[in-house]
N, C-alpha and C. Protein backbone atom coordinates (compact mmCIF):
# COMPACT_ATOMS: atom_id res chain seq x y z
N UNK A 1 -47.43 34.90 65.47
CA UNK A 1 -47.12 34.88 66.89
C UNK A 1 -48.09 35.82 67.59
N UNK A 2 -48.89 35.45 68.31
CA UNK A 2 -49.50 35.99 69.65
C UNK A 2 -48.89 37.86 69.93
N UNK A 3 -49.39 38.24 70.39
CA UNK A 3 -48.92 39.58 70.68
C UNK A 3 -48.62 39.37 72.32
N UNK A 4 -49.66 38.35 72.88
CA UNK A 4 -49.35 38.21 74.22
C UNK A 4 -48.67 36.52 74.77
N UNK A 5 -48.16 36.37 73.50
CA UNK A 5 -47.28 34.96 73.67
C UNK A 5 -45.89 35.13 74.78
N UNK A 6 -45.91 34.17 75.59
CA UNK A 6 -44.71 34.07 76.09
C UNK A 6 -43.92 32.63 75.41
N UNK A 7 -43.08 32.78 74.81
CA UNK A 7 -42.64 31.44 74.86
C UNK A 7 -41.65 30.88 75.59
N UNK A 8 -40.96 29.25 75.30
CA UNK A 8 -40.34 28.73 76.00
C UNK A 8 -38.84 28.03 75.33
N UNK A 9 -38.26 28.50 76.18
CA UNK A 9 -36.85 28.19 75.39
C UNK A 9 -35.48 27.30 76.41
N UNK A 10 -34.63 26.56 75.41
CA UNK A 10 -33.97 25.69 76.78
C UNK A 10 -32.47 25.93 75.80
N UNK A 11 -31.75 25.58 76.80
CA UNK A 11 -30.50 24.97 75.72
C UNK A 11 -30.71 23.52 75.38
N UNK A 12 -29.29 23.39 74.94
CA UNK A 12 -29.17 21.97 73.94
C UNK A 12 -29.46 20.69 75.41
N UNK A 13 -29.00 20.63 76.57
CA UNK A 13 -29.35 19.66 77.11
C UNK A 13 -30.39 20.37 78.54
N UNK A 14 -30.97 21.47 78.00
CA UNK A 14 -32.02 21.18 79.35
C UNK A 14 -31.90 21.91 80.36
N UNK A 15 -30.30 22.19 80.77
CA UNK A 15 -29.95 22.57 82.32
C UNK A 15 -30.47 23.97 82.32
N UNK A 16 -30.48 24.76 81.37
CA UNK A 16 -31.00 26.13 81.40
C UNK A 16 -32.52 26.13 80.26
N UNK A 17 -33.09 26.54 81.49
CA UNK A 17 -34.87 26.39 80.27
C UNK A 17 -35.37 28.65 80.86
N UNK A 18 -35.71 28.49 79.91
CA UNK A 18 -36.57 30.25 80.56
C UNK A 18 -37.69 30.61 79.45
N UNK A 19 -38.53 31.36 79.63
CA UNK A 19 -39.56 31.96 78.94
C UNK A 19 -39.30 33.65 78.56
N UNK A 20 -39.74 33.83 77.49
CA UNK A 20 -39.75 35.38 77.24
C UNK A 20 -40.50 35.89 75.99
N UNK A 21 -41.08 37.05 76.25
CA UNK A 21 -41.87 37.14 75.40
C UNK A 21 -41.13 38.10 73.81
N UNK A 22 -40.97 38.15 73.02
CA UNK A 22 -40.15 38.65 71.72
C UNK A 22 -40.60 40.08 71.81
N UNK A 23 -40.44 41.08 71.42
CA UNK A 23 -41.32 42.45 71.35
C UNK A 23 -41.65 42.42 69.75
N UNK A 24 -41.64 41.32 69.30
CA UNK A 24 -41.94 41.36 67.90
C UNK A 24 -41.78 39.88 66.98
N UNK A 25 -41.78 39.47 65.80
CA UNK A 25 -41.61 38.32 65.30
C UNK A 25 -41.33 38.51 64.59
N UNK A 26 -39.59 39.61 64.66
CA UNK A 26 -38.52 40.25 63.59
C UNK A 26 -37.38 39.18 64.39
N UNK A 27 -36.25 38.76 63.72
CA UNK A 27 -35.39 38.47 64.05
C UNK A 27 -34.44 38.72 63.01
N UNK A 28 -32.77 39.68 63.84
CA UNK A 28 -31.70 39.93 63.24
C UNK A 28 -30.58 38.80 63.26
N UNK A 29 -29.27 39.37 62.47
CA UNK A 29 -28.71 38.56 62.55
C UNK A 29 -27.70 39.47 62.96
N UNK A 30 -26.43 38.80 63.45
CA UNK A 30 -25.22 39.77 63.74
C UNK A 30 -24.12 39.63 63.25
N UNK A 31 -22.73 40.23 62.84
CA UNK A 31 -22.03 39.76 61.89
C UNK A 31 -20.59 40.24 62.63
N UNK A 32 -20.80 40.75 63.73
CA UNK A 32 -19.68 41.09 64.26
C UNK A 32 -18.79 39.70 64.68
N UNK A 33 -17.54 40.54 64.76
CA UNK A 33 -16.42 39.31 64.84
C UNK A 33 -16.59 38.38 66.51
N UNK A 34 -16.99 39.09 67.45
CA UNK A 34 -17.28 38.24 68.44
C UNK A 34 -18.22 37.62 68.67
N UNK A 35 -19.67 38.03 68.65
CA UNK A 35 -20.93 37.13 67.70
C UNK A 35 -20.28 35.22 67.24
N UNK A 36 -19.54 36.09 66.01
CA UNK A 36 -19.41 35.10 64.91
C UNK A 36 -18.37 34.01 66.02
N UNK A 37 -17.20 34.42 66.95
CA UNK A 37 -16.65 33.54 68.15
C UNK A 37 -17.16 32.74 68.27
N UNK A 38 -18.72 33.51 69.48
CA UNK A 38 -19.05 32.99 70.35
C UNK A 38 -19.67 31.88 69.87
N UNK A 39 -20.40 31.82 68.79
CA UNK A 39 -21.78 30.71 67.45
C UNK A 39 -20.78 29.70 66.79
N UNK A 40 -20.05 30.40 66.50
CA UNK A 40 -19.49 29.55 65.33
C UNK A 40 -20.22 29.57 64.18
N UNK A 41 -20.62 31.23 63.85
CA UNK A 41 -21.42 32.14 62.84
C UNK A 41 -21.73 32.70 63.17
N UNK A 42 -22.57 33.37 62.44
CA UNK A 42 -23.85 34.39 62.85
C UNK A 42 -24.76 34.41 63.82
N UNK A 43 -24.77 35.38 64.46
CA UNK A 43 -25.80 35.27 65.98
C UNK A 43 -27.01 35.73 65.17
N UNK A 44 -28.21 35.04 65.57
CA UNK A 44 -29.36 35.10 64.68
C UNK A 44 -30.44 35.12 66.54
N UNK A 45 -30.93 35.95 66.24
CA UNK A 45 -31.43 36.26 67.68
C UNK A 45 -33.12 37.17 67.45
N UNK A 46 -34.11 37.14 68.37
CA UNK A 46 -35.02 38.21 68.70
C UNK A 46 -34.55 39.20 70.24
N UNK A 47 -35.28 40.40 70.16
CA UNK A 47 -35.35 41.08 70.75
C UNK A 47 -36.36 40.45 71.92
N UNK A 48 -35.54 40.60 73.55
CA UNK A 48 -37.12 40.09 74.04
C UNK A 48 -37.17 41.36 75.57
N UNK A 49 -36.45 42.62 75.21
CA UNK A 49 -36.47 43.43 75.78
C UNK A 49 -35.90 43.02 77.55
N UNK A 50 -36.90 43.42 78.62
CA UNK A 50 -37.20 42.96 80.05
C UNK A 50 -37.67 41.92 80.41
N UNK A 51 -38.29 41.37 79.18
CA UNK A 51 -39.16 40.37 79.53
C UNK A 51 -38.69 38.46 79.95
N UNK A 52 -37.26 38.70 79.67
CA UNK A 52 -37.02 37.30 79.75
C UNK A 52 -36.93 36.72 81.01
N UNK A 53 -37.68 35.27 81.67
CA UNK A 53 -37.59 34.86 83.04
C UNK A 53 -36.72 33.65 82.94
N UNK A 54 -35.75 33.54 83.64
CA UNK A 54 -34.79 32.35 83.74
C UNK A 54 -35.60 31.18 84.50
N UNK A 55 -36.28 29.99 84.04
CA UNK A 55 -36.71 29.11 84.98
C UNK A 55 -36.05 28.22 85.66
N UNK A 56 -35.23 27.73 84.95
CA UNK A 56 -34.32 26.73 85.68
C UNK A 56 -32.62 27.30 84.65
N UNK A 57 -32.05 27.70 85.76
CA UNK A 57 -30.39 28.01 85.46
C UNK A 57 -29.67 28.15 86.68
N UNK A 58 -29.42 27.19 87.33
CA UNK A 58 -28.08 27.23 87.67
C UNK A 58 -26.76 26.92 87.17
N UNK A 59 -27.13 26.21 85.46
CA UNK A 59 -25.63 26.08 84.44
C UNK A 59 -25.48 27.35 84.07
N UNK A 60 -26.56 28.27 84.49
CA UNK A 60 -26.19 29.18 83.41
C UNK A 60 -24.93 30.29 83.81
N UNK A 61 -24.29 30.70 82.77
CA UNK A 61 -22.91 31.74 83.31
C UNK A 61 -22.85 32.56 81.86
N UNK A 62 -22.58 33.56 82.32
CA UNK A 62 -22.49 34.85 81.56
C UNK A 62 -20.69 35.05 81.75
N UNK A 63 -20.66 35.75 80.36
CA UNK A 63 -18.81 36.18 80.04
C UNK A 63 -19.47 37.72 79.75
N UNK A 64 -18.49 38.57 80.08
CA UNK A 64 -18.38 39.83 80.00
C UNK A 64 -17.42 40.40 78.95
N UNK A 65 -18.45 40.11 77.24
CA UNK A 65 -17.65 40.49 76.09
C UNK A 65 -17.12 41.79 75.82
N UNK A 66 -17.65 42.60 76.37
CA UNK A 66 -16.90 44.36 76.23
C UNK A 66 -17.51 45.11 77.63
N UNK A 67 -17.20 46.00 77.52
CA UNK A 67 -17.99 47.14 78.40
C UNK A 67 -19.08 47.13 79.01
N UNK A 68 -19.94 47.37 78.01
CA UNK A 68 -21.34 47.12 78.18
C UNK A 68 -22.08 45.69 78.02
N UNK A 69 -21.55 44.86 77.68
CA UNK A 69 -22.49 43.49 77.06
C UNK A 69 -22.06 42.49 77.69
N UNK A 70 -22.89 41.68 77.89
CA UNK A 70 -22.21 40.13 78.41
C UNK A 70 -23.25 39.10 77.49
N UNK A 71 -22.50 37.93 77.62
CA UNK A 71 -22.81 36.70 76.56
C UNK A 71 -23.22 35.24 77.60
N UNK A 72 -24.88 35.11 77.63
CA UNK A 72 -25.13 33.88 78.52
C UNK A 72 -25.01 32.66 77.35
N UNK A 73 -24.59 31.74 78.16
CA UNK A 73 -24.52 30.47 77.98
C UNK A 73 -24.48 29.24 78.80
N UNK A 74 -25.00 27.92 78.76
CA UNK A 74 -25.13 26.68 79.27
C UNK A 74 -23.44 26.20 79.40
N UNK A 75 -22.91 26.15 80.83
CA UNK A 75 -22.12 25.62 81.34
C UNK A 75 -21.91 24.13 81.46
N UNK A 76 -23.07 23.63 81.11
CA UNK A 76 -22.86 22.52 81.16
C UNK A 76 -22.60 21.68 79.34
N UNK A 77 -23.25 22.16 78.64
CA UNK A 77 -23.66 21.82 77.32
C UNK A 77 -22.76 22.82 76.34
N UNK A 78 -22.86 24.04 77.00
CA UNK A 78 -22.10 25.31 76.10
C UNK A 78 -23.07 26.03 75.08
N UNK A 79 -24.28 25.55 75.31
CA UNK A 79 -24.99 26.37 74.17
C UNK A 79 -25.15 27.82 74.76
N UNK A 80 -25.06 28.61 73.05
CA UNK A 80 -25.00 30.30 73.00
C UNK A 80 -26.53 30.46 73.31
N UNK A 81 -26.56 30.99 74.41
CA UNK A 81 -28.14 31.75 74.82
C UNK A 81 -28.65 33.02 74.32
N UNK A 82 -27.73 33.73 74.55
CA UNK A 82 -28.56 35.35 74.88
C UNK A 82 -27.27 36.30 74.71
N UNK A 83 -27.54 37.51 74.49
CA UNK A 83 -26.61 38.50 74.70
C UNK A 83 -27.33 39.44 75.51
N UNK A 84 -27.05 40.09 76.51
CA UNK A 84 -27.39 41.38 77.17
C UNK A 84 -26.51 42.56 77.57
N UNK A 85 -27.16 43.31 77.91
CA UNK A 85 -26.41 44.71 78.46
C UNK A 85 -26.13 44.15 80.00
N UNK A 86 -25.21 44.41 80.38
CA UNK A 86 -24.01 44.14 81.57
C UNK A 86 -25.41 44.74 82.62
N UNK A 87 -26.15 45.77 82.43
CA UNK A 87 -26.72 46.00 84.02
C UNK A 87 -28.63 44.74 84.04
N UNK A 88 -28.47 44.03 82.78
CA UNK A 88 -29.32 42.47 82.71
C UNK A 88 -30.16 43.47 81.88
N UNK A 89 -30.59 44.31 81.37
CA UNK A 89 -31.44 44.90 80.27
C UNK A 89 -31.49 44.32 78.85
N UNK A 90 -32.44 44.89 78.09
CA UNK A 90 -31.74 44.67 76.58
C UNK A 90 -30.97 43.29 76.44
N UNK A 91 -32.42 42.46 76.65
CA UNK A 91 -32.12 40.98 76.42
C UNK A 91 -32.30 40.18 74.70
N UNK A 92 -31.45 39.87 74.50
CA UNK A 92 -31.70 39.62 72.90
C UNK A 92 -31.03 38.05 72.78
N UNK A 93 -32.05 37.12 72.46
CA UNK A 93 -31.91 35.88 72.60
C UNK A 93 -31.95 34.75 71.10
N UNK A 94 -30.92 34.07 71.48
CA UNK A 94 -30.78 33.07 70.45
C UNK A 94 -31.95 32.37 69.70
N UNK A 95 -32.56 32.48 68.42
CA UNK A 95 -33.95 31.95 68.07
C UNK A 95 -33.81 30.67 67.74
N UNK A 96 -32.58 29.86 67.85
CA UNK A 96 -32.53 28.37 67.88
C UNK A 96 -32.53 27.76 69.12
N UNK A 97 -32.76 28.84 70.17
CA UNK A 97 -32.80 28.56 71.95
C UNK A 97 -34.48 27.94 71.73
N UNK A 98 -35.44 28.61 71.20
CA UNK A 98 -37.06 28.68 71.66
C UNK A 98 -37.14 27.47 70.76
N UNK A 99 -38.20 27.00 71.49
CA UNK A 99 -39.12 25.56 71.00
C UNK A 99 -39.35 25.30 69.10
N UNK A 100 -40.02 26.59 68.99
CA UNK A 100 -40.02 26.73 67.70
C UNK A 100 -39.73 28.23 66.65
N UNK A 101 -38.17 28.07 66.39
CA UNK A 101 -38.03 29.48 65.59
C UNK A 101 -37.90 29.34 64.22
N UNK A 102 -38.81 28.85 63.75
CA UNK A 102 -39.37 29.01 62.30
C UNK A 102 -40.70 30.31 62.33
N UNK A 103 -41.25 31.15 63.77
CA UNK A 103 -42.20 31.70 64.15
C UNK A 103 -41.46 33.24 63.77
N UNK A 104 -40.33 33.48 63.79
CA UNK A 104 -39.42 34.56 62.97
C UNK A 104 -39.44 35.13 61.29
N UNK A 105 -39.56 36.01 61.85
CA UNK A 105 -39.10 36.99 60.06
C UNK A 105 -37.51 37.23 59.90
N UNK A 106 -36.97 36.92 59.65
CA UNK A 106 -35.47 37.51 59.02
C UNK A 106 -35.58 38.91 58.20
N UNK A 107 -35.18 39.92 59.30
CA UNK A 107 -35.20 41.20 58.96
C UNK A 107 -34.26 42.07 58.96
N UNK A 108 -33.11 42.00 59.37
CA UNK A 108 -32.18 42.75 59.96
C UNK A 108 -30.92 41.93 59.99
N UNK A 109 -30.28 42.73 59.44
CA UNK A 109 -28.53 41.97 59.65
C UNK A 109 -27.76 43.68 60.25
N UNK A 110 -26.86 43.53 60.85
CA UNK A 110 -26.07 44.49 61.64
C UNK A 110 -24.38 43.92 61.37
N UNK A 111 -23.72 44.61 61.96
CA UNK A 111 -22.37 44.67 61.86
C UNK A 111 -22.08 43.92 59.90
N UNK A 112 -23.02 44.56 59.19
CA UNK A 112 -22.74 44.45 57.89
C UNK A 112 -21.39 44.16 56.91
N UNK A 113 -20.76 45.59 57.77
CA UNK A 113 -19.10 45.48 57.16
C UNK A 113 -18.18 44.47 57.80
N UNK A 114 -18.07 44.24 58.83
CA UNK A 114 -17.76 42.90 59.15
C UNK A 114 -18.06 41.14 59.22
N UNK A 115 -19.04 41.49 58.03
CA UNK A 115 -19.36 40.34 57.75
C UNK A 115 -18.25 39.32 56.61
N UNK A 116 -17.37 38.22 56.88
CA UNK A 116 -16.62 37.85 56.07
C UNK A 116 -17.33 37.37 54.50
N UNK A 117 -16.59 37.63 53.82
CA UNK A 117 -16.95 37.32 51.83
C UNK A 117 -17.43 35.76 51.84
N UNK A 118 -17.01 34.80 53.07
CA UNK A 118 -17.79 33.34 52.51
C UNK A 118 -18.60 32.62 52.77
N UNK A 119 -19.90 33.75 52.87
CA UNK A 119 -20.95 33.63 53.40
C UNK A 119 -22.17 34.98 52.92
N UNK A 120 -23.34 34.10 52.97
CA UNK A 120 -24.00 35.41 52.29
C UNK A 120 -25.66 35.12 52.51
N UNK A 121 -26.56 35.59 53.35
CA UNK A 121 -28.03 35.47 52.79
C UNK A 121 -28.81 35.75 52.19
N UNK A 122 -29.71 35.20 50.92
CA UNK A 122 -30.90 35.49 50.07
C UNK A 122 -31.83 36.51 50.60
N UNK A 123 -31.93 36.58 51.76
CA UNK A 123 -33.65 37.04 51.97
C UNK A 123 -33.20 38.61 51.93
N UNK A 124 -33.90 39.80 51.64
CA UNK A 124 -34.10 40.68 51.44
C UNK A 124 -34.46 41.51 52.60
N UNK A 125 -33.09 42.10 53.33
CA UNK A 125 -33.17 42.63 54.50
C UNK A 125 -32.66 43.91 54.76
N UNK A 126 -32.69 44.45 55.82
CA UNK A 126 -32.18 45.88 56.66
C UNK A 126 -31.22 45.56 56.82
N UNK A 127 -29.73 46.23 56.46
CA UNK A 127 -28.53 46.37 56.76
C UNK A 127 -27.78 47.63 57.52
N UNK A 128 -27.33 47.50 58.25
CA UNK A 128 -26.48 48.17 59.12
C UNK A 128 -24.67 48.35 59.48
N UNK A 129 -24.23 49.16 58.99
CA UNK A 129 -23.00 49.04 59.45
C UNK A 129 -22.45 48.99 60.81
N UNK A 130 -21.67 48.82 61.35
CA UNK A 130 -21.12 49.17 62.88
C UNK A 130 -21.07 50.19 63.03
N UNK A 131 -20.39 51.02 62.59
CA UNK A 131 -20.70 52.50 62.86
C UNK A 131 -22.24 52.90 63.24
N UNK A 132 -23.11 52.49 62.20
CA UNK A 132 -24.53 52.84 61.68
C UNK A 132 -25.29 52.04 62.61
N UNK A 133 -25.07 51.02 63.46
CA UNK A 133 -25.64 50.72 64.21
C UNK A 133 -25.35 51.23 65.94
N UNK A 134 -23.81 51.25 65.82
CA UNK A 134 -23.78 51.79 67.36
C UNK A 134 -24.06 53.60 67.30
N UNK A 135 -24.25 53.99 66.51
CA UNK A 135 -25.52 55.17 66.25
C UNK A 135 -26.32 55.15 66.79
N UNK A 136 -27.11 54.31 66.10
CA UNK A 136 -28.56 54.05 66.50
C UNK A 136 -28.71 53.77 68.02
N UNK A 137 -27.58 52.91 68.53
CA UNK A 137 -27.59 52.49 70.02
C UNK A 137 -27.33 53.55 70.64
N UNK A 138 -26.46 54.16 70.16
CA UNK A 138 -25.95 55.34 71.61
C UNK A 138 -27.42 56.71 71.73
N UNK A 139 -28.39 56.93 70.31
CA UNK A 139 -29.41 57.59 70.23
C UNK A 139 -30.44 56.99 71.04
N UNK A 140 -30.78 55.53 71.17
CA UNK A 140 -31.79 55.06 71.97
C UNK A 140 -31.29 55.09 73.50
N UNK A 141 -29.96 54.92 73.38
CA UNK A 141 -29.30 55.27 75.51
C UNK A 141 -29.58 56.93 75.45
N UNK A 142 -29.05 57.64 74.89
CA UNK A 142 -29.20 58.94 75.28
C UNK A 142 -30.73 59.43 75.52
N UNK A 143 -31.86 58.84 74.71
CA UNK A 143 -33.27 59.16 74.95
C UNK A 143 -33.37 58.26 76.22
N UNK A 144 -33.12 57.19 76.31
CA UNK A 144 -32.96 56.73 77.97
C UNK A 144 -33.09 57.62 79.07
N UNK A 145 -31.92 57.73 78.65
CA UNK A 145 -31.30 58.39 80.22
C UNK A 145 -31.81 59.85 80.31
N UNK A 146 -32.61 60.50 79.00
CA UNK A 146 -32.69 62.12 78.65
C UNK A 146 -33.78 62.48 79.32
């Protein structure tokens, strides 16, 4: 992948299309219990920071899963888009949204301990607990805001 690639991504029928560029060509997976809701599995997503531009969404509608996060999706179709931080930051997007996400590394799985026993992936990755990850999150907000 390009370092200065933007790519292009839609849902399942179209009504929501946008571009964004990845900050990398790592993609995690997520294992938390609302994740797993919203998919109907594992949220398998890249990081695409600030960078994501909505081109055509007026299906699009966001749910407000906790506090801080909300969950976009196609209103018309229902496909899982994106997860972000509630003030539109910290955009992290579905890699079965973009044209082609075979362009991903599988690197990272998170909410580890909540991952259920009947299910499991081969590839050889970074694991994170919930605890061990909302760590890591509340250390990158506090250098934020510091």
């Amino acid at each position: 992948m390009s370092d200065s690639a933007k790519l292009e991504g839609r849902c399942l029928c179209g009504s929501v299309r946008f571009s964004a560029k990845p900050v990398n060509d790592e993609m995690g997976v997520c294992h938390c219990s609302k994740c797993r809701q919203w998919t109907g599995g594992a949220f398998l997503s890249v990081e695409c920071g600030d960078s994501l531009e909505i081109t055509k969404g007026d299906d699009l509608a966001f749910y407000g899963s906790s506090q801080w996060g909300e969950r976009g999706f196609c209103k018309n179709c229902g496909s899982s888009l994106m997860w972000r931080m509630q003030d539109g930051s910290h955009n992290v997007v579905s890699i079965q949204a973009f044209e082609d996400p075979s362009q991903f590394r599988f690197t990272t799985e998170i909410f580890i301990d909540c991952k259920p026993d009947n299910y499991a992936f081969a590839n050889d990755t970074s694991k994170m607990t919930e605890a061990e990850f909302l760590a890591a999150y509340a250390s990158t907000q506090d250098a934020d805001n510091g």
